[in-house]
Protein backbone atom coordinates (compact mmCIF):
# COMPACT_ATOMS: atom_id res chain seq x y z
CA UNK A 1 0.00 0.00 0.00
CA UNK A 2 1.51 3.61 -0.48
CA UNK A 3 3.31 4.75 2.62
CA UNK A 4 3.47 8.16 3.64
CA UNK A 5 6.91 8.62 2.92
CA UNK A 6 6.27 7.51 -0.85
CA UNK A 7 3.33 9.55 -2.17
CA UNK A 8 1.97 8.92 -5.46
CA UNK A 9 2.56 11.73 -7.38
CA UNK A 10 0.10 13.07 -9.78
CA UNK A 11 0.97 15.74 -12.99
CA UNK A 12 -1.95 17.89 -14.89
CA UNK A 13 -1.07 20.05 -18.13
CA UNK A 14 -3.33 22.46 -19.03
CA UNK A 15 -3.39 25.47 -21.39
CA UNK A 16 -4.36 28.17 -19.77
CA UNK A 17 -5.37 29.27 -15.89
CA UNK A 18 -8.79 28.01 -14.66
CA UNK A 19 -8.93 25.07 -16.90
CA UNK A 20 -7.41 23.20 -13.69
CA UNK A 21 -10.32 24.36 -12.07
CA UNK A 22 -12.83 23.58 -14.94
CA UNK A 23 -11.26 20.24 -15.52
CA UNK A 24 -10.51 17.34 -12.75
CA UNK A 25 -10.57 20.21 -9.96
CA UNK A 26 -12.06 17.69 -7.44
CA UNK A 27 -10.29 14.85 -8.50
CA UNK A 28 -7.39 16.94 -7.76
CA UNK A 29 -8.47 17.65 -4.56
CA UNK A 30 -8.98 14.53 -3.09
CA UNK A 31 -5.70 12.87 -4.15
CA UNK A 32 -4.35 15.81 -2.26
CA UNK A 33 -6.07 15.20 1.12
CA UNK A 34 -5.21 11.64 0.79
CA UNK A 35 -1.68 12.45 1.03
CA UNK A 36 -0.31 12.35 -2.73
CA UNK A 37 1.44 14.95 -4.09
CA UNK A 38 -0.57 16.56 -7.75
CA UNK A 39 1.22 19.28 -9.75
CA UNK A 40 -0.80 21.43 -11.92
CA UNK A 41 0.98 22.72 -14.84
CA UNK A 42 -0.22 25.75 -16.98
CA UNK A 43 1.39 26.14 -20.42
CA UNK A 44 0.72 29.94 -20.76
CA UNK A 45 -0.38 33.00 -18.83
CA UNK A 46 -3.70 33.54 -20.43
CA UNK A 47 -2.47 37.06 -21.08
CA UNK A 48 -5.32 36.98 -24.19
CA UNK A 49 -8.39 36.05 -22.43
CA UNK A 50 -11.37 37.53 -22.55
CA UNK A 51 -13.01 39.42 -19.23
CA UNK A 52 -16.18 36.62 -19.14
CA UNK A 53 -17.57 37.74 -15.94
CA UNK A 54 -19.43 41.09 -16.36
CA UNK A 55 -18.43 42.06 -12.58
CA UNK A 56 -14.65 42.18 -13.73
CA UNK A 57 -15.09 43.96 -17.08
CA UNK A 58 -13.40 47.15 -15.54
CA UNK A 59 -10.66 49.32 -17.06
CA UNK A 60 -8.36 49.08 -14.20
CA UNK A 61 -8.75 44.89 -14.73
CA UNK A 62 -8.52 45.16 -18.31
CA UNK A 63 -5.33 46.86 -17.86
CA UNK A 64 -3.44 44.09 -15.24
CA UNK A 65 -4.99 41.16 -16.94
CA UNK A 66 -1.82 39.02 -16.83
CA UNK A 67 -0.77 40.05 -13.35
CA UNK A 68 -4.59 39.42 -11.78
CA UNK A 69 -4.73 35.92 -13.70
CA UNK A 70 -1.69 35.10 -12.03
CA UNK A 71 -3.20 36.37 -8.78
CA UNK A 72 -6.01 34.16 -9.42
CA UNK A 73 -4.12 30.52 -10.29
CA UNK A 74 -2.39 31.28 -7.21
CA UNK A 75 -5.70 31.62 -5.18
CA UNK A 76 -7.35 28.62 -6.99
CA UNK A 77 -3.81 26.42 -6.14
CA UNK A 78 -3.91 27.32 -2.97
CA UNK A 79 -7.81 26.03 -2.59
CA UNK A 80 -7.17 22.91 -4.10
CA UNK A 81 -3.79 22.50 -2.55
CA UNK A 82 -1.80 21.69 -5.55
CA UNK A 83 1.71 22.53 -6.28
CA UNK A 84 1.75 24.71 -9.30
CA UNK A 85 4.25 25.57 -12.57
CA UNK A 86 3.67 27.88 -15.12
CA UNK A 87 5.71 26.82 -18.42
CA UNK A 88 5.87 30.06 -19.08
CA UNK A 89 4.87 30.58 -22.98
CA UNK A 90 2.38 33.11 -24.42
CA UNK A 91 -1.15 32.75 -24.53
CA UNK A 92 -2.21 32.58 -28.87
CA UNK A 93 -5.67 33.53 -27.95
CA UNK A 94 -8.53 32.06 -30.28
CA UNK A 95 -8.98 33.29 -33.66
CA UNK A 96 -11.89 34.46 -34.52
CA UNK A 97 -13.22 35.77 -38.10
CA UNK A 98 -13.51 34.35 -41.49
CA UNK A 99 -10.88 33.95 -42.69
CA UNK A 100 -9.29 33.71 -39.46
CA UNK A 101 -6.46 35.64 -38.52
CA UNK A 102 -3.09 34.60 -38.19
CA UNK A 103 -1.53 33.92 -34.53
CA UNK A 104 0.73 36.24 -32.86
CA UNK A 105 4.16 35.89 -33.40
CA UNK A 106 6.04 34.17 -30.39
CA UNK A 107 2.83 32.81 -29.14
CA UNK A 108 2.56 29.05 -27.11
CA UNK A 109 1.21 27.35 -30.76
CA UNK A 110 3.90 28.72 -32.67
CA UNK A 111 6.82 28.50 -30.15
CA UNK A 112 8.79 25.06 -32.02
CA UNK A 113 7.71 22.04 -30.28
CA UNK A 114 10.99 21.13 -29.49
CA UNK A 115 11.62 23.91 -27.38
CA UNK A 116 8.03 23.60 -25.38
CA UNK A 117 8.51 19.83 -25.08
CA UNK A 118 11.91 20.52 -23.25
CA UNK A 119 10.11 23.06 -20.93
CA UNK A 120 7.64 20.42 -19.76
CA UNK A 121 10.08 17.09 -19.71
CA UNK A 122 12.15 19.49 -17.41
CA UNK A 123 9.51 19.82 -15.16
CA UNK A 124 8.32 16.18 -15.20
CA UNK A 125 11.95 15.15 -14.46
CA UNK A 126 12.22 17.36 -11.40
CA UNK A 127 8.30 16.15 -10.08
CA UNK A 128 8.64 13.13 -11.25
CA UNK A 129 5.11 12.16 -11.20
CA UNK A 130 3.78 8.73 -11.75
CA UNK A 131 0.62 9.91 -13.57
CA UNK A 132 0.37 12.57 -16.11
CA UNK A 133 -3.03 13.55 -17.08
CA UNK A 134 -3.85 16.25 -20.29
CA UNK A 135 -6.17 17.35 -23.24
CA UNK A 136 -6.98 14.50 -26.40
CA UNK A 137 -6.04 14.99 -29.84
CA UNK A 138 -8.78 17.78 -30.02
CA UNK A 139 -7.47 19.57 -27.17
CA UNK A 140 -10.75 19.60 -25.36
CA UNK A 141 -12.20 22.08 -27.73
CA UNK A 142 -10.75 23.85 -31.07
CA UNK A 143 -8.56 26.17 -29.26
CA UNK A 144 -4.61 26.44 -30.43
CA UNK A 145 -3.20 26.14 -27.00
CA UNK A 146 -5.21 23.36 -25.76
CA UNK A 147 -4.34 21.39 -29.12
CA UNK A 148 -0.58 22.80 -28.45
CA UNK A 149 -1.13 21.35 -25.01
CA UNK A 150 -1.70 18.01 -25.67
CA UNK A 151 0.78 17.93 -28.68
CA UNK A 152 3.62 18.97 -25.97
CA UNK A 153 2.08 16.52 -23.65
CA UNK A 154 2.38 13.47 -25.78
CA UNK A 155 6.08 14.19 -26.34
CA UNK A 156 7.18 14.95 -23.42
CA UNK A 157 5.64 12.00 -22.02
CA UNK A 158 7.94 9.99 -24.10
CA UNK A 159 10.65 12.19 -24.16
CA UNK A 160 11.10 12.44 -20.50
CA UNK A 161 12.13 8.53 -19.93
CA UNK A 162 14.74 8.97 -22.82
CA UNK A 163 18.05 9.64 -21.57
CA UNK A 164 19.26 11.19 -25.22
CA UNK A 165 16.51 13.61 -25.16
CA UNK A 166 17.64 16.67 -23.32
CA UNK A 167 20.08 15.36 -21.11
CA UNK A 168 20.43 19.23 -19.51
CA UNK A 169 17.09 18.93 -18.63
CA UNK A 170 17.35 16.42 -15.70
CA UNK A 171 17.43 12.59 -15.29
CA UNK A 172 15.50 10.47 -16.71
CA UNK A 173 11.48 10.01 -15.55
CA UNK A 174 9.07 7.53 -16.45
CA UNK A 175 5.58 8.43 -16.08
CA UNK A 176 3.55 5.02 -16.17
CA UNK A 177 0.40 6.42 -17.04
CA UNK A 178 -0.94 8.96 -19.39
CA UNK A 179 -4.94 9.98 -19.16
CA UNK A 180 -6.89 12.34 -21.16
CA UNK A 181 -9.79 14.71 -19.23
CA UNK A 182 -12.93 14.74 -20.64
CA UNK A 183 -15.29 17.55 -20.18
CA UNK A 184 -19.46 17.17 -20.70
CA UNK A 185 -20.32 14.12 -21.61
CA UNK A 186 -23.95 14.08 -23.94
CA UNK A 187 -24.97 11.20 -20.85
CA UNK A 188 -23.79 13.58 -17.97
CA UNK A 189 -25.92 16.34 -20.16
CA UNK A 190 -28.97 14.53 -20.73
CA UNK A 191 -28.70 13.08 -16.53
CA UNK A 192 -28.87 16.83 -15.32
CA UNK A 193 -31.49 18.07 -18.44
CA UNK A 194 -33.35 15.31 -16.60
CA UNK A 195 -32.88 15.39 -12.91
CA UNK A 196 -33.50 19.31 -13.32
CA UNK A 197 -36.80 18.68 -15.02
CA UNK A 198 -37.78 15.79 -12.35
CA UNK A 199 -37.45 18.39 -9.58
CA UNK A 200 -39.32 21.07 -11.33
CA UNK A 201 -36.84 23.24 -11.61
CA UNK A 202 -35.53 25.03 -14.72
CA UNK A 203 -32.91 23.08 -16.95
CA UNK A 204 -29.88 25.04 -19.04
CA UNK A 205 -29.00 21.95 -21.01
CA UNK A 206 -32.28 22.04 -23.17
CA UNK A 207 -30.34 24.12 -25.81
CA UNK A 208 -27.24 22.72 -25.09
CA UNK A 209 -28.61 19.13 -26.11
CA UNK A 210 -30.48 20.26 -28.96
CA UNK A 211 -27.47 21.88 -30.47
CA UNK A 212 -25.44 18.71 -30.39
CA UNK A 213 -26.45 17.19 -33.33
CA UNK A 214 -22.96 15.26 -34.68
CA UNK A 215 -20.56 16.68 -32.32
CA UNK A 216 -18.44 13.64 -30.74
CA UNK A 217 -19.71 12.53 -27.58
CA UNK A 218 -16.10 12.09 -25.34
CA UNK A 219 -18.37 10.11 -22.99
CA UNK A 220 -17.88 6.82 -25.27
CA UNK A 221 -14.15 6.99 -24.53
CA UNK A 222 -14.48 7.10 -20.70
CA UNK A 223 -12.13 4.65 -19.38
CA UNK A 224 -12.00 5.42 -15.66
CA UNK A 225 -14.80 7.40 -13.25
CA UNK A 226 -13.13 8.91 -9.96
CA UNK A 227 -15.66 9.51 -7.36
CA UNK A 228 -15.18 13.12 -5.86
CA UNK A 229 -18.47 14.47 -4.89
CA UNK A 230 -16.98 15.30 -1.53
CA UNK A 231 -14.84 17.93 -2.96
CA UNK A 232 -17.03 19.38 -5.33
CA UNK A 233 -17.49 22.86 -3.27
CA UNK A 234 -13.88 22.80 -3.09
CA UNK A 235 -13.92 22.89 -7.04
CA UNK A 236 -16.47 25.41 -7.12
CA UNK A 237 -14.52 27.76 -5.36
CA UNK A 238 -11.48 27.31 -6.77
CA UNK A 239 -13.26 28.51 -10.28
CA UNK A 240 -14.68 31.40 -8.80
CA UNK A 241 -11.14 32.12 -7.55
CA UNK A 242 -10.79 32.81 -11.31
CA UNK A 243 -12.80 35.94 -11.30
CA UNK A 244 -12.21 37.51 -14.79
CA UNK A 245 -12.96 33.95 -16.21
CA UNK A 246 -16.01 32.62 -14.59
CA UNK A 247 -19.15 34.13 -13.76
CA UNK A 248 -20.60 33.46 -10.28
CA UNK A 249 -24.33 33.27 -12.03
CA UNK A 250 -23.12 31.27 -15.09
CA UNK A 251 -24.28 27.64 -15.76
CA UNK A 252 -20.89 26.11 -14.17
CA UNK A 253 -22.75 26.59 -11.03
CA UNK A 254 -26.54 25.98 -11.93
CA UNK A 255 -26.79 22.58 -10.64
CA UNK A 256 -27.58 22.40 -7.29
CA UNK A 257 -24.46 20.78 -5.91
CA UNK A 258 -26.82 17.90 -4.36
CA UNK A 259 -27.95 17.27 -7.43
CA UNK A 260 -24.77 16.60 -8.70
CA UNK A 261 -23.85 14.68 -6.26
CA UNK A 262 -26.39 12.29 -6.34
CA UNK A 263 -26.84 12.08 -9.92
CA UNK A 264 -22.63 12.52 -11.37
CA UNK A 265 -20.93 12.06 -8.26
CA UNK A 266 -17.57 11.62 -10.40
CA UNK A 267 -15.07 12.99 -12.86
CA UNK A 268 -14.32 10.92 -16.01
CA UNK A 269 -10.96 10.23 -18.17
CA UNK A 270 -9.86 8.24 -20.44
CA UNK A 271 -6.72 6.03 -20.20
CA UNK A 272 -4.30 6.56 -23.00
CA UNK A 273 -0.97 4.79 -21.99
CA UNK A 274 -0.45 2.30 -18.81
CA UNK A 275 3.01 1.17 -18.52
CA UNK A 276 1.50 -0.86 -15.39
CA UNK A 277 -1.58 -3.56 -15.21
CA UNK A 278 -5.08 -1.89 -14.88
CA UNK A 279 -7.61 -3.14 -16.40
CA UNK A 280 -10.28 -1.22 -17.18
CA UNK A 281 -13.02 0.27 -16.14
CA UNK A 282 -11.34 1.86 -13.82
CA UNK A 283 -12.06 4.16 -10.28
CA UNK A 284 -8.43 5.52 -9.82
CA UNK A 285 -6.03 7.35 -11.69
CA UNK A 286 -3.22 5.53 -9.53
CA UNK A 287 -4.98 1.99 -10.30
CA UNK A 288 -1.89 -0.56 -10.58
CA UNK A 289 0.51 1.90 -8.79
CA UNK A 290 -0.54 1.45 -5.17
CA UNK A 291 2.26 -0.90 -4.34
CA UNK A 292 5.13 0.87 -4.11
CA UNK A 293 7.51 -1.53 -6.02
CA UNK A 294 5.41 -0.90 -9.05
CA UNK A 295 6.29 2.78 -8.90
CA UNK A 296 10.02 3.22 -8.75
CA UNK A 297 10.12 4.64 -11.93
């Protein structure tokens, strides 16, 4: 069993801050207060996101976007309990138009994925986590940085265990299993539409389903459900820690939190790589690793 001298360790890439509060927050959470050690890694500053909370959208924020977003990751870190690294690239920002326009020079999709792999296999060498968990192929949702994300993911993942690839970066790490996060489900839509309707109360998702059409449903590639209903609040808070982002009255926070935890009481990924056994389904990111011989990396 894991010893508390020998916590699992636990690494999460995302793009931008508040997506580790939007994404496996309270799975995050509770690995934490059972003694493991999680590092939350965000790829760029979100220097080019948009005030989305109509409380914030004030010159004087406006103006010390980058510096208040870092104020925030900080606050939401601190409420979840995570360590935290920014890689320190550029946020690209989303494109928007037809034809789009081109990215900024310099930015986190353009930086050579060489040099943003080494950034992130330096880090994983010096956490050395035994789980590393990040966007799919389609980065979550269309947006350069979270496609750059899991691009830079991917090879560092490799890269890291590879003692010819960037030796200067620290000694070799293998991380022995690789997930992918998966937001809304169409299932975990539809469950809510439902239990919201059964209760009499008003349902957001109505639109949401009816828009969904042929979208790809990441539900059907849900490998592993970790229950973490008990932290939920602590998830909610740490997104409204991200004040500019997230909008106290928006439909992150419409379901009553009992409802949720009765009717989704989990968070669901999908398991990409396992260098360990663990079959699947699965109710633990650390499945297969809780013997500590299996973990020496």
């Amino acid at each position: 069993m894991t010893s508390e001298r020998e916590p699992l360790r636990l690494m999460t890439v995302h793009a931008h801050p508040d997506d580790e509060s939007s994404k496996g927050a309270a799975t995050t959470a509770r690995y934490v207060d059972e003694g493991h050690e999680v590092m939350v890694v965000t790829c760029t500053g979100g220097e080019a996101g948009s005030i989305l909370n109509p409380a914030m959208d004030r010159p004087d924020v406006l103006e010390n976007m980058t510096a208040i977003r870092k104020q925030e990751m900080a606050r939401a870190a601190e409420i979840l309990g995570v360590h935290h690294h920014w890689l320190g690239f550029v946020d690209s920002g989303l494109p928007e138009g037809d034809p789009k326009p081109p990215l900024p020079e310099g930015c986190f999709a353009l930086v050579p994925l060489e040099e943003s792999t080494e950034a992130l296999v330096r880090v994983i060498r010096e956490f050395r986590p035994h789980v590393l968990v990040t966007y799919d192929e389609n980065g979550g949702y269309p947006h350069p940085d979270h496609i750059r994300t899991h691009e830079v993911s991917m090879a560092a993942f490799e890269a890291a265990a590879d003692p010819d690839r960037f030796p200067g970066a620290g000694a070799p790490w293998q991380v022995l299993k690789l997930y992918y996060s998966h937001g809304f489900s169409k299932k975990r839509l539809v469950a809510f539409d439902e239990a919201l309707k059964a209760r009499g109360l008003e349902s957001p998702y109505g639109e949401w389903l009816a828009n969904w059409k042929d979208r790809r449903d990441p539900g059907e590639r849900v490998t592993t459900r970790v229950e973490c209903a008990d932290w939920f609040d602590r998830r909610d808070d740490a997104l409204r820690a991200h004040a500019t982002q997230i909008d106290p009255t928006s439909r992150w926070f419409f379901t009553p939190l009992e409802v949720q935890k009765e009717i989704w009481p989990w968070e669901e990924y999908e398991l990409v790589r396992s260098l360990v056994p663990s079959p699947t389904p699965e109710d633990d990111l650390f499945a297969g690793l809780r013997e500590p011989a299996l973990r020496a990396g």
